[in-house]
N, C-alpha and C. Protein backbone atom coordinates (compact mmCIF):
# COMPACT_ATOMS: atom_id res chain seq x y z
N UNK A 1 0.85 -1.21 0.00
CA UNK A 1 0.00 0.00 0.00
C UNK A 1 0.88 1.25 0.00
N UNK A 2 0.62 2.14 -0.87
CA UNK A 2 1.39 3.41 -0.65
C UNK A 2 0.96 4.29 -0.16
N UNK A 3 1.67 5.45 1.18
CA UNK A 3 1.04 6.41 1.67
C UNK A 3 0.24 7.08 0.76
N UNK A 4 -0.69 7.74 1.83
CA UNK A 4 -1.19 9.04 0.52
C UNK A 4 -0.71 10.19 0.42
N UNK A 5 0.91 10.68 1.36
CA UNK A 5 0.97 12.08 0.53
C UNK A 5 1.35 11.49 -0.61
N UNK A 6 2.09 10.33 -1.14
CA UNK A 6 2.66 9.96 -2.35
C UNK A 6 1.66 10.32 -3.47
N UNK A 7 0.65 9.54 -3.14
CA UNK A 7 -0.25 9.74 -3.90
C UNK A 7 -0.90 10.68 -4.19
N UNK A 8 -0.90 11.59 -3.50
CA UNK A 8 -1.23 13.31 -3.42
C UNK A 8 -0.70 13.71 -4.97
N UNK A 9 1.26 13.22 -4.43
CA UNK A 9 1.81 13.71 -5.35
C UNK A 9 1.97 13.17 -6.67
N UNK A 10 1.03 12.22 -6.84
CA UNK A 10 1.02 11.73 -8.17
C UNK A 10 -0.08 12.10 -8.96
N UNK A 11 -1.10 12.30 -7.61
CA UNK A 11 -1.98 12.89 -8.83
C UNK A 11 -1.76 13.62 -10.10
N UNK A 12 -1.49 14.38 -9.81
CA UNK A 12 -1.62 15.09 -11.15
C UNK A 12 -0.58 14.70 -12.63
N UNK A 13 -0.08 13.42 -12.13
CA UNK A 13 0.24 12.62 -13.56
C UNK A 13 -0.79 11.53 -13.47
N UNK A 14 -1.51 11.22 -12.93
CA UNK A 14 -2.40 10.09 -13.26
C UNK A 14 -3.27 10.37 -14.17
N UNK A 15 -3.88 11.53 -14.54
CA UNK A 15 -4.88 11.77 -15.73
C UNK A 15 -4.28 11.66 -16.99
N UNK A 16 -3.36 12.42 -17.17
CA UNK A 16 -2.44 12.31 -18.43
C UNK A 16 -1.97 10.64 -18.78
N UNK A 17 -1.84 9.87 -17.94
CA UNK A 17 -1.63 8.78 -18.60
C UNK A 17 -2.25 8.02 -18.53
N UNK A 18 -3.57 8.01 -18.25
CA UNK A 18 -5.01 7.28 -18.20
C UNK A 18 -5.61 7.95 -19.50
N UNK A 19 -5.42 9.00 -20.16
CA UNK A 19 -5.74 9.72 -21.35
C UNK A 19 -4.82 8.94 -22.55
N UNK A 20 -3.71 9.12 -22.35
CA UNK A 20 -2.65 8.58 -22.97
C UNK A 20 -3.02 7.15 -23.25
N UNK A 21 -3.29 6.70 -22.36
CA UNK A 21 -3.59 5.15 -22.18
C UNK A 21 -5.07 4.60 -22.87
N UNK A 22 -5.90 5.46 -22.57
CA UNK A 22 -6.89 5.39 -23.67
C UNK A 22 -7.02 5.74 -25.03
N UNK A 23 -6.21 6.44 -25.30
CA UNK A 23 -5.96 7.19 -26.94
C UNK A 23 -5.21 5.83 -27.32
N UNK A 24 -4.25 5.35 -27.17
CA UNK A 24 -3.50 4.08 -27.32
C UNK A 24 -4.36 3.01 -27.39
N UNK A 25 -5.00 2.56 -26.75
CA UNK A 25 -5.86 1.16 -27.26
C UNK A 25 -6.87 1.87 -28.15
N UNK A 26 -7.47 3.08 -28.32
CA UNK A 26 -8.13 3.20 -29.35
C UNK A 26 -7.59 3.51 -30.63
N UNK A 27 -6.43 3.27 -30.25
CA UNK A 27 -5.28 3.60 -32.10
C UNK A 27 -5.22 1.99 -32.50
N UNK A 28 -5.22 1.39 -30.88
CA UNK A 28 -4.71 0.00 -31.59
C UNK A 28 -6.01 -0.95 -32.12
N UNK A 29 -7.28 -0.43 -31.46
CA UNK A 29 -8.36 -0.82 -31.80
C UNK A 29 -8.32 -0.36 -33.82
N UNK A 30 -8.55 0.57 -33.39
CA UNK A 30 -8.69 1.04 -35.22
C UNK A 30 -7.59 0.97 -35.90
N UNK A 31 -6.39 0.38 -35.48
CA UNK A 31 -5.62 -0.38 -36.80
C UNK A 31 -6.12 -1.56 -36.79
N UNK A 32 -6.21 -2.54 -35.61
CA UNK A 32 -7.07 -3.64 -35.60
C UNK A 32 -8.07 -3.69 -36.61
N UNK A 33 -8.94 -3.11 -36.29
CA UNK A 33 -10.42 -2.75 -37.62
C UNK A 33 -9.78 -2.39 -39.34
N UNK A 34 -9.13 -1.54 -39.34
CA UNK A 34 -8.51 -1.49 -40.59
C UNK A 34 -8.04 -2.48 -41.10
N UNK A 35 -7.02 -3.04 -40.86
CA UNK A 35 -6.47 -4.40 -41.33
C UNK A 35 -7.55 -5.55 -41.33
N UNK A 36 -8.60 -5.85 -41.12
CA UNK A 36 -9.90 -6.74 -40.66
C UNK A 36 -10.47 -6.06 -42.14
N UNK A 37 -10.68 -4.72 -41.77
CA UNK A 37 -11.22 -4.41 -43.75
C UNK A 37 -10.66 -4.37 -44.59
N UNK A 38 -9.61 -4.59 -44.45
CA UNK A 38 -8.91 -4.68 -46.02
C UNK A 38 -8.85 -5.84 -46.38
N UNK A 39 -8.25 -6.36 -45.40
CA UNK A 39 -8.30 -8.11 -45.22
C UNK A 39 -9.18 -8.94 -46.44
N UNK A 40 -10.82 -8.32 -45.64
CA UNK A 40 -12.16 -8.79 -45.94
C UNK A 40 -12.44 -7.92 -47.60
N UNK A 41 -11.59 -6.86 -47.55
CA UNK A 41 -11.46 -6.50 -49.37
C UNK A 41 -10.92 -7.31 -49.95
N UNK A 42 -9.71 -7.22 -49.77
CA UNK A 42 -8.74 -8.34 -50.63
C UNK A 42 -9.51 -9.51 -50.87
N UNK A 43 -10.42 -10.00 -49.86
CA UNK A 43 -10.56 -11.37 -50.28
C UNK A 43 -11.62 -11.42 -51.47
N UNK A 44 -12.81 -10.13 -51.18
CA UNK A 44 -13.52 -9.65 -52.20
C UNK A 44 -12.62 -9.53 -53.76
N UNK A 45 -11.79 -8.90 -53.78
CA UNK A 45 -11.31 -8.33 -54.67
C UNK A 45 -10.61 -9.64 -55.42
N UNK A 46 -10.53 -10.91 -54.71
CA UNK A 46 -9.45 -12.04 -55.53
C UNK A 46 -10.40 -12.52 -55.24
């Protein structure tokens, strides 16, 4: 368990990389999806 002034003092980086951290799986989500449609083109397309 960590005290809480620590945590006091972290606050104010915890949003930024909970933001960070969400922008990131939603980049990796929508390359995920991209490659899934092209995929599903190509196979159209041959």
């Amino acid at each position: 368990l960590v005290p809480s002034p620590i945590l006091q003092c972290l606050k104010p980086y915890e949003a930024p990389y909970q933001h960070r951290f969400s922008q990131m799986s939603q980049h990796i989500s929508n390359t995920i999806a991209m490659q899934v449609i092209n995929s599903s083109e190509e196979k159209e397309n041959g």
